[in-house]
Protein backbone atom coordinates (compact mmCIF):
# COMPACT_ATOMS: atom_id res chain seq x y z
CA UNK A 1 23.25 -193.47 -57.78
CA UNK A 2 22.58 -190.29 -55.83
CA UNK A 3 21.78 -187.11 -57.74
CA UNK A 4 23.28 -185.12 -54.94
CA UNK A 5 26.47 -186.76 -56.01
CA UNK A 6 27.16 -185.44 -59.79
CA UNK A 7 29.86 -183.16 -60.76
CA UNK A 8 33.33 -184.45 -61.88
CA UNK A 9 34.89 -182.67 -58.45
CA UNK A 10 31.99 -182.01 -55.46
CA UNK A 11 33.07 -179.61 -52.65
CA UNK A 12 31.20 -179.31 -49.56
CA UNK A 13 30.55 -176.74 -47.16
CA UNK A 14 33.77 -177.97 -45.02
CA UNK A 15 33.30 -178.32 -41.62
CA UNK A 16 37.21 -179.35 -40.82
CA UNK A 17 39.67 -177.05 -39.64
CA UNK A 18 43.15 -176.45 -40.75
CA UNK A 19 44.52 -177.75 -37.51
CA UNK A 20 42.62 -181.14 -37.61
CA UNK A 21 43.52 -181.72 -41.15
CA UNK A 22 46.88 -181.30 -40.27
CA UNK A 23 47.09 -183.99 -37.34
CA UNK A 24 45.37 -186.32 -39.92
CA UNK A 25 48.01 -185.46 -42.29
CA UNK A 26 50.72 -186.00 -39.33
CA UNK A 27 49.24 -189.58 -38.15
CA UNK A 28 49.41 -190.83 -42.01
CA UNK A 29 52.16 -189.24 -43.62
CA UNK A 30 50.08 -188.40 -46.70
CA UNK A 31 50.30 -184.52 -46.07
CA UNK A 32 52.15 -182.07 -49.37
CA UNK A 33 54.72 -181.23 -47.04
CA UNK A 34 53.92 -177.37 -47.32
CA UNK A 35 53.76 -176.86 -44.05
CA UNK A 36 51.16 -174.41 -44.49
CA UNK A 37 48.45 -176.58 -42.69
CA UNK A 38 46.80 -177.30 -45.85
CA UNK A 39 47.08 -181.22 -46.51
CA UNK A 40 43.99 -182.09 -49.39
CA UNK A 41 43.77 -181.61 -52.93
CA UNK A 42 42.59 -178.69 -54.74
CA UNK A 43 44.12 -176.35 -52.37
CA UNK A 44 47.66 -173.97 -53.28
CA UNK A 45 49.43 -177.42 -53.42
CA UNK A 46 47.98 -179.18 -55.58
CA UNK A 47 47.41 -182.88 -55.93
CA UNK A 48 50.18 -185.03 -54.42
CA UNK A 49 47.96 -188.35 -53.04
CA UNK A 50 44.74 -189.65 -53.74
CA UNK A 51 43.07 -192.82 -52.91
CA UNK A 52 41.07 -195.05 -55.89
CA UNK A 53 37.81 -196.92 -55.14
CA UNK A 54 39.46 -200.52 -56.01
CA UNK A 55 41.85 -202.15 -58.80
CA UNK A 56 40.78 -200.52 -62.13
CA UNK A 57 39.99 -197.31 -60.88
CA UNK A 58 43.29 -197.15 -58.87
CA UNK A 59 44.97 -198.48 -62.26
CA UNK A 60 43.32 -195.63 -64.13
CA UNK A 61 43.98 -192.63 -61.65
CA UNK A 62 47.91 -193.51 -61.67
CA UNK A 63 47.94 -193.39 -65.26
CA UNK A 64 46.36 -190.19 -65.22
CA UNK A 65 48.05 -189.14 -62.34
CA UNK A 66 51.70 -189.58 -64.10
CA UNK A 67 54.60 -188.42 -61.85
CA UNK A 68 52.42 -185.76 -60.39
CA UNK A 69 50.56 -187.69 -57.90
CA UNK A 70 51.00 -191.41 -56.23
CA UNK A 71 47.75 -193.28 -55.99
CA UNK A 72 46.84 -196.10 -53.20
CA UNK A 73 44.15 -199.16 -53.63
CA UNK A 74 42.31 -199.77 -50.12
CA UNK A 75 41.39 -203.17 -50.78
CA UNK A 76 44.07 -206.17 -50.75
CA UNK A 77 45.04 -208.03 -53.30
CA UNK A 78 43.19 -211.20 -53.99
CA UNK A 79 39.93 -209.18 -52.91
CA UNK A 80 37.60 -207.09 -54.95
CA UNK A 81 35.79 -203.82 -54.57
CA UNK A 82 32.28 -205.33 -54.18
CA UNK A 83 31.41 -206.61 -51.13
CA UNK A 84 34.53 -205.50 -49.62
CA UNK A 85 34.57 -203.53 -46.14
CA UNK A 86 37.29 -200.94 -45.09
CA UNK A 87 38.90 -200.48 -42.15
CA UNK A 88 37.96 -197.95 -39.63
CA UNK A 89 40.54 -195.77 -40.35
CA UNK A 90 40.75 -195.39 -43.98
CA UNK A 91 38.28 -192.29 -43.98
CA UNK A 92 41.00 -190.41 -41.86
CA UNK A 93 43.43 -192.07 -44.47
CA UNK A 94 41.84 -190.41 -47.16
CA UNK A 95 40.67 -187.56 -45.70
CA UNK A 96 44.56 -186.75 -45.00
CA UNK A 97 44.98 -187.26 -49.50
CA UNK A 98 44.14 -184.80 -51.69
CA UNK A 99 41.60 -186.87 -54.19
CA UNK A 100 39.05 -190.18 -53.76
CA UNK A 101 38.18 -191.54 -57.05
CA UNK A 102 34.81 -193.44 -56.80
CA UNK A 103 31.95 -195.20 -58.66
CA UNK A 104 28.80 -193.40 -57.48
CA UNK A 105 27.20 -197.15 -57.19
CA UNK A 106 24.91 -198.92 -54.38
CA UNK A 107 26.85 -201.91 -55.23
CA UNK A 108 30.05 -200.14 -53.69
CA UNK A 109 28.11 -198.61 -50.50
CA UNK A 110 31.28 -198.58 -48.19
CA UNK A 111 32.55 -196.26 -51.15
CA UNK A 112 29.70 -194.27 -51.13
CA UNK A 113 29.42 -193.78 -47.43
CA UNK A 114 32.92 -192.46 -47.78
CA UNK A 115 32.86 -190.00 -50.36
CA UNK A 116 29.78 -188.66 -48.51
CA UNK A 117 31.71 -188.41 -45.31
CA UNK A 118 34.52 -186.80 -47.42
CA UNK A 119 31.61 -183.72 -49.21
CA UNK A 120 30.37 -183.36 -45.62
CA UNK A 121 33.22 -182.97 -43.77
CA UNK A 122 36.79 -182.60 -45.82
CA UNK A 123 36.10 -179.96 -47.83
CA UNK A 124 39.80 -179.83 -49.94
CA UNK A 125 39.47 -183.19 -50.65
CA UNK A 126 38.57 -184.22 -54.16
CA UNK A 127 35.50 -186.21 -54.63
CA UNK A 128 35.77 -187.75 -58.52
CA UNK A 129 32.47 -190.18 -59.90
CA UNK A 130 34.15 -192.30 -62.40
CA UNK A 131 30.35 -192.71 -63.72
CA UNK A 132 29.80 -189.41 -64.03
CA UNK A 133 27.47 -188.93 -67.80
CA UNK A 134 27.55 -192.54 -68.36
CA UNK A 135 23.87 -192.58 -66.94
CA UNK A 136 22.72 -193.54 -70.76
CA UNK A 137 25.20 -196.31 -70.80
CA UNK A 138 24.55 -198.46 -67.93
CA UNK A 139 22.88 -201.64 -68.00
CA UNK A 140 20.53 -202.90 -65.89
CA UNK A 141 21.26 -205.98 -63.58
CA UNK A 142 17.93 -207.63 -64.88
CA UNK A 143 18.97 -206.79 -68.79
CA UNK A 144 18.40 -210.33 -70.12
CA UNK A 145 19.27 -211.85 -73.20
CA UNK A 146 18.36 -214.97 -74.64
CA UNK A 147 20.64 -217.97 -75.17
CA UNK A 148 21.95 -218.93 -78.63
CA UNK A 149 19.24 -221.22 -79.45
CA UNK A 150 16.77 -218.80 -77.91
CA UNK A 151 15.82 -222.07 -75.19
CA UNK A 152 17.69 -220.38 -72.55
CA UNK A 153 17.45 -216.79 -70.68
CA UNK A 154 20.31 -215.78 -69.81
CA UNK A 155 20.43 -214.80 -65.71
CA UNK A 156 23.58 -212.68 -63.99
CA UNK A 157 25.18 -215.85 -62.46
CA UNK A 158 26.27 -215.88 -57.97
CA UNK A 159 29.49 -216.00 -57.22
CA UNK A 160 30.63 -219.80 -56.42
CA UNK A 161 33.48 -218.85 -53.73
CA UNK A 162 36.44 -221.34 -53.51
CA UNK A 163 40.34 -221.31 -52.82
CA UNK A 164 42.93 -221.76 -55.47
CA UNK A 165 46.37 -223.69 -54.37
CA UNK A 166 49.11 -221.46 -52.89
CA UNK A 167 47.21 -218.51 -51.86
CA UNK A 168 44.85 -217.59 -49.36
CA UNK A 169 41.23 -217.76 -48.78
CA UNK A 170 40.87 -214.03 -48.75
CA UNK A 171 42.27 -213.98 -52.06
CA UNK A 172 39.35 -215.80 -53.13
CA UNK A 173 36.73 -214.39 -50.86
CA UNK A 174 34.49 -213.40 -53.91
CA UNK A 175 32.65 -210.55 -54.09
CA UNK A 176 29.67 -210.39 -51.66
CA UNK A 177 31.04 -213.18 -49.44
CA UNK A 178 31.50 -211.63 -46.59
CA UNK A 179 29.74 -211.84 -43.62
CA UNK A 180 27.05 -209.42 -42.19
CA UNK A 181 25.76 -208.65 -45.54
CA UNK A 182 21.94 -208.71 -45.86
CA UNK A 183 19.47 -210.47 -48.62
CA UNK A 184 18.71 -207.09 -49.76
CA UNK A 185 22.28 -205.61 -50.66
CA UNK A 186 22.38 -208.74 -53.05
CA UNK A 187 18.56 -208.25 -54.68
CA UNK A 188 19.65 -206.55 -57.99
CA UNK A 189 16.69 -206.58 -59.93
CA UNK A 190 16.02 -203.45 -61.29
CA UNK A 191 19.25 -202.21 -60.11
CA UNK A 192 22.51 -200.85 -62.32
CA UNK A 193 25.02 -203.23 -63.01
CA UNK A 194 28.15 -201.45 -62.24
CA UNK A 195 30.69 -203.48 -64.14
CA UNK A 196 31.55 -200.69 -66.54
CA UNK A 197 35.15 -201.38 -66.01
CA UNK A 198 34.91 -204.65 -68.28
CA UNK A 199 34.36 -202.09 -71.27
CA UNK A 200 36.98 -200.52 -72.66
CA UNK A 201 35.30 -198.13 -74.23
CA UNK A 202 33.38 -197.22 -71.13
CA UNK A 203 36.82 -197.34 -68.99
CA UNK A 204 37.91 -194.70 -71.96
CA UNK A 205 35.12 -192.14 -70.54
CA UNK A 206 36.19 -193.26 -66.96
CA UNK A 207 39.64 -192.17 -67.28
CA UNK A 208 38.62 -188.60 -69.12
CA UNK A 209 36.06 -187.97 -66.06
CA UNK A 210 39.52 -188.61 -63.61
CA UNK A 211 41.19 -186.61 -65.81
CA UNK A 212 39.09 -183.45 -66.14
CA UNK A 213 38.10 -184.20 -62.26
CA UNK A 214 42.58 -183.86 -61.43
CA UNK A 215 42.20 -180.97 -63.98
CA UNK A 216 39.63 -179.19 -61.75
CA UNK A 217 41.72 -180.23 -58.22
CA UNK A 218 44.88 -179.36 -59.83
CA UNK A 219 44.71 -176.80 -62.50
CA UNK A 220 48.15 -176.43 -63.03
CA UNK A 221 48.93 -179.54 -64.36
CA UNK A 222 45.26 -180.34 -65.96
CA UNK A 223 47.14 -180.55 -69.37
CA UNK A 224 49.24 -183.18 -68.41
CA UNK A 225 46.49 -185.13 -67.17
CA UNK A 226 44.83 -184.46 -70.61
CA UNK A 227 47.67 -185.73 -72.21
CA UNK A 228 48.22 -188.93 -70.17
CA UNK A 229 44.80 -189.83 -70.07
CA UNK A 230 44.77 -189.27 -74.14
CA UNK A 231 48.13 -191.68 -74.07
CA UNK A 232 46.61 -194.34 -72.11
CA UNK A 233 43.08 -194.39 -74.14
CA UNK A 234 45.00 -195.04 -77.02
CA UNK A 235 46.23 -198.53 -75.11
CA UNK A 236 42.85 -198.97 -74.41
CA UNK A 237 41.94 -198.84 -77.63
CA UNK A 238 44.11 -202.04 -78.25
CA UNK A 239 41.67 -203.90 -76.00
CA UNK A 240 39.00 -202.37 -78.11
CA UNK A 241 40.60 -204.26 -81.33
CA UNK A 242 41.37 -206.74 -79.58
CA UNK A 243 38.42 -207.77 -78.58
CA UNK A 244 36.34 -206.96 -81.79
CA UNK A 245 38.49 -208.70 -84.28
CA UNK A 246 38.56 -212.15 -81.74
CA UNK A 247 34.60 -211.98 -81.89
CA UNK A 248 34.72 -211.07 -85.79
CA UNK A 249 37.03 -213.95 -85.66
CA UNK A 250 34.46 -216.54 -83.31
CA UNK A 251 32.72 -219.60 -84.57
CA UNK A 252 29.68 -219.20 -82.23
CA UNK A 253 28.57 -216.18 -80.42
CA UNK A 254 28.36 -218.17 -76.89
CA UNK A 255 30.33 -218.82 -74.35
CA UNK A 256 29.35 -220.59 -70.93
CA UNK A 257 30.84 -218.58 -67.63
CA UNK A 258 30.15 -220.99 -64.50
CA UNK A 259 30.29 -218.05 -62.07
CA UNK A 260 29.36 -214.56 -61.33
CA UNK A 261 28.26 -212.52 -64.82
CA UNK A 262 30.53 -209.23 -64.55
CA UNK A 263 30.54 -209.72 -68.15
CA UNK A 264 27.55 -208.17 -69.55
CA UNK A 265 29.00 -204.88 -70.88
CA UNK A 266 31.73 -206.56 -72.59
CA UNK A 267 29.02 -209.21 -74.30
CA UNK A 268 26.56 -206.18 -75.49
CA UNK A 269 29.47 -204.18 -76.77
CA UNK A 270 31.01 -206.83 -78.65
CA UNK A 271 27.39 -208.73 -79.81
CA UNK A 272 28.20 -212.54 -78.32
CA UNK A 273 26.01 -213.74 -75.56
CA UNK A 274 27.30 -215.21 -71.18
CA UNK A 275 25.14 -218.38 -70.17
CA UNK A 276 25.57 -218.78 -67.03
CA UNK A 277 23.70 -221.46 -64.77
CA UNK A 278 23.42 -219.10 -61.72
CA UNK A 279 21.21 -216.36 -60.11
CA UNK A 280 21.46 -213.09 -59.74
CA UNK A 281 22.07 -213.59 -55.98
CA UNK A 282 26.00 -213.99 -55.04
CA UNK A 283 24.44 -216.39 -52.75
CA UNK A 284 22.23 -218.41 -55.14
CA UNK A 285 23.54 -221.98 -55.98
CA UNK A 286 22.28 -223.16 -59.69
CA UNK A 287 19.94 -226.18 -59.34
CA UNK A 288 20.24 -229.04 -61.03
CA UNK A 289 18.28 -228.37 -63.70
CA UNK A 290 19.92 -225.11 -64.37
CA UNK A 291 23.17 -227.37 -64.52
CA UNK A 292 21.48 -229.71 -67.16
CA UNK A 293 20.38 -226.63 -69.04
CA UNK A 294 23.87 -225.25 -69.12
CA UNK A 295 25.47 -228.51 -70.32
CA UNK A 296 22.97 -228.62 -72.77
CA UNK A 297 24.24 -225.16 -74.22
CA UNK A 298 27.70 -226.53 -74.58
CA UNK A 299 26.73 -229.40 -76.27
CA UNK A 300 24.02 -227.60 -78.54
CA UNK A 301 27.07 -224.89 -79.45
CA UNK A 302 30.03 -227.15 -79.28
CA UNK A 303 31.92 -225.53 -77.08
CA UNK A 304 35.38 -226.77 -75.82
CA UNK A 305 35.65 -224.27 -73.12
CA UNK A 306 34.13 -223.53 -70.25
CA UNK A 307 35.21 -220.19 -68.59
CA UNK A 308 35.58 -219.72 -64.79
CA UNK A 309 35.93 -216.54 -62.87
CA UNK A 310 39.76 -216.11 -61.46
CA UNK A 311 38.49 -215.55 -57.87
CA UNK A 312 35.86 -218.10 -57.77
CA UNK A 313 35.98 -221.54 -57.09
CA UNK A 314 36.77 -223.96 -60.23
CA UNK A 315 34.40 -226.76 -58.96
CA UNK A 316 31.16 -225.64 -61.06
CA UNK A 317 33.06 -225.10 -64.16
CA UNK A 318 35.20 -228.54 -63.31
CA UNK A 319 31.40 -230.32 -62.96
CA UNK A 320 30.03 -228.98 -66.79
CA UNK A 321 32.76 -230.08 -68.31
CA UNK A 322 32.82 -233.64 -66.25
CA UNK A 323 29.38 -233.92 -67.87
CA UNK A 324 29.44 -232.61 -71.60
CA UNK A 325 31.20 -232.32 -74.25
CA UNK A 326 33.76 -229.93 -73.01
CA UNK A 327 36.85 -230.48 -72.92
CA UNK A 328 38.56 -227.67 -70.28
CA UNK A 329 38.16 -225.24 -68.59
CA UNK A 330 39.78 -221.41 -68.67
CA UNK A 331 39.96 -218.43 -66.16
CA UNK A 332 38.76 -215.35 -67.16
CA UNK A 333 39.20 -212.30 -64.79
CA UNK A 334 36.58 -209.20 -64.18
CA UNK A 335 39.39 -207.21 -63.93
CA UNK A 336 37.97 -205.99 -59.91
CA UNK A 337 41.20 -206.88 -58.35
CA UNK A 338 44.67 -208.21 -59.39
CA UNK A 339 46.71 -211.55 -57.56
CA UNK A 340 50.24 -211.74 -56.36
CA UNK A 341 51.69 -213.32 -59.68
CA UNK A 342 49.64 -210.58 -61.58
CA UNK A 343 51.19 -208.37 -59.32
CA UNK A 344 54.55 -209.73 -59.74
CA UNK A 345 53.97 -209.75 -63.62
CA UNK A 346 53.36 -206.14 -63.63
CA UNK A 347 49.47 -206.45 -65.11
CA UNK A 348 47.04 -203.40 -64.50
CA UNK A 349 43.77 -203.61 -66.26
CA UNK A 350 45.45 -203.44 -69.79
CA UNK A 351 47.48 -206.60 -69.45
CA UNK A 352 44.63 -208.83 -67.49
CA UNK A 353 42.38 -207.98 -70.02
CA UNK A 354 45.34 -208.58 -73.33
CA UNK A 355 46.90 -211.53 -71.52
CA UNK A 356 43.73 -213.45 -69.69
CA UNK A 357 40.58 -212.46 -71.09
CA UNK A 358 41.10 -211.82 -74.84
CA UNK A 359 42.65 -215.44 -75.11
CA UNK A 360 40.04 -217.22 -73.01
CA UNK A 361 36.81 -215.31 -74.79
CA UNK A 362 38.50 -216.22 -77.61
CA UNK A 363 38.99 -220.33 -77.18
CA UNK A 364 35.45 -220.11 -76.03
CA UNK A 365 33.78 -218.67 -78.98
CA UNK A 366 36.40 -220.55 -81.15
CA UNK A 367 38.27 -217.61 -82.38
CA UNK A 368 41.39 -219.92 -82.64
């Protein structure tokens, strides 16, 4: 991450005039209606639109946001933040809203490149890093830990893309499948994982840094965003229990993911360990012997349930179980992006982690 880009709200030197922010604002629609040429946040109107990086974030910012502002999510459902590429017009999109809520991350350049754009050149528009002061907290991409019967090191797994029947392929385009990408936007070692969002307690921190950062843009109504973001920690904090008692609860403290490790902050904070049989690379496929050494894992920990990630293919997952003791196989979700019958269900980030991923960590480490 960029120490140029720090502070909970960053302002640049703006180089756009009134009159250009208000065609923007005209073209979109997303102007405060003032009428006083002033169409971004943290100006005499307040916040009124923002955009959010991808799925969580955009979850989190409406929450915070309450009925003071309306929030939009770039990236289509059935796709998630990594690996995605906008449009070319969503920096005049945004630059025509008053707030774009970020992760300061190299693994979300087309993010990056944005809020830049936005510092440079929109100076009323918010700029908030959701990973602002959790610099302590991250993990590394390379953070190993070693299996359950301390045979195994554990490696971030590659996404294994696939299709699922009744939607469409670009609902399952995984992260970093997507064309034009190069080896070295995929080389991780040594790099951050960004996949804060799996932690609640991180995501706790994430939504006080929108909050104080809509508190800054918008000081009129900074208490209510105290006070929402204060409301919707304490659902958090359900996850939180959740989560701990089904892993105080587990019979092993292993569970075998065939697909791409988003998982590690949720393993370290809750002390059970991810195999997976994959590289770090989203393009890496495991080898056979990295297969055998996985299926040896289930059978040495007796696990019934192999877990799969929600937009990745099922056919890794499908071929461990075919060939161990295993007996099916569950989706768990890294909670990047949401599907039409999520959607449809009404699940932000609360619900996919309640209703999908506390049930399947839990038949996996036989919390039953």
């Amino acid at each position: 991450m960029s120490d140029t880009r720090r502070s909970v709200v960053r302002r640049s030197a703006g180089l756009l005039g009134a009159g250009l922010a208000g065609s923007l604002a005209g073209c979109t629609g997303t102007g405060d209606g003032s009428g006083n040429g002033t169409t971004n946040g943290g100006g005499d109107g307040g916040v009124d639109s923002g955009y959010a990086m991808f799925f969580p974030l955009h979850d989190w910012a409406s929450q915070v946001a309450g009925d003071h502002a309306t929030f939009t999510n770039p990236v289509d459902v059935g796709q998630l933040g990594h690996g995605w590429e906008p449009s070319g017009t969503l920096t005049a999109e945004v630059a025509a809203s008053d707030v774009f809520v970020y992760f300061d991350s190299p693994e979300f350049t087309w993010a990056q490149d944005l809020a830049s754009t936005l510092e440079s050149d929109y100076e009323e528009v918010a700029v908030i890093d959701g990973l602002r002061d959790l610099d302590e907290r991250l993990l590394a991409w390379d953070h190993g830990r070693e299996s359950h019967d301390g045979e195994h090191e554990d490696e971030h797994a590659g996404e294994d893309g696939g299709d699922h029947s009744g939607e469409t392929d670009a609902e399952h385009d995984h992260e970093g499948h997507h064309s034009g990408e190069t080896d070295a936007e995929h080389d991780h070692e040594g790099e951050i994982d960004p996949h804060v969002w799996v932690d609640p307690i991180l995501a706790k921190d994430v939504v006080d840094t929108i909050a104080a950062g809509l508190g800054e843009a918008d000081p009129d109504n900074a208490d209510d965003y105290a006070a929402n973001a204060e409301a919707y920690n304490a659902e958090l904090d359900e996850v939180d229990e959740a989560f701990a008692a089904t892993v105080e609860a587990a019979e092993r403290d292993v569970v075998v993911l065939a697909g791409h490790d988003s998982f590690q902050y949720l393993a370290e904070r809750y002390g059970f360990e991810v195999h997976s049989p994959v590289g770090v690379s989203p393009q890496n496929e495991p080898s056979g012997s990295d297969i055998a050494d996985t299926i040896a894992v289930v059978d040495d920990n007796d696990i019934d349930v192999v877990l799969y990630d929600r937009f990745a293919s099922t056919n890794l997952a499908e071929t461990i179980v075919e060939n161990s003791g295993a007996t099916e196989t569950m989706a768990v979700t890294p909670a990047g992006g949401s599907t039409r019958e999520w959607n449809e269900a009404g699940y932000g980030y609360r619900e996919q982690m309640l209703e999908v991923n506390v049930p399947a960590f839990g038949r996996a480490l036989g919390a039953e």
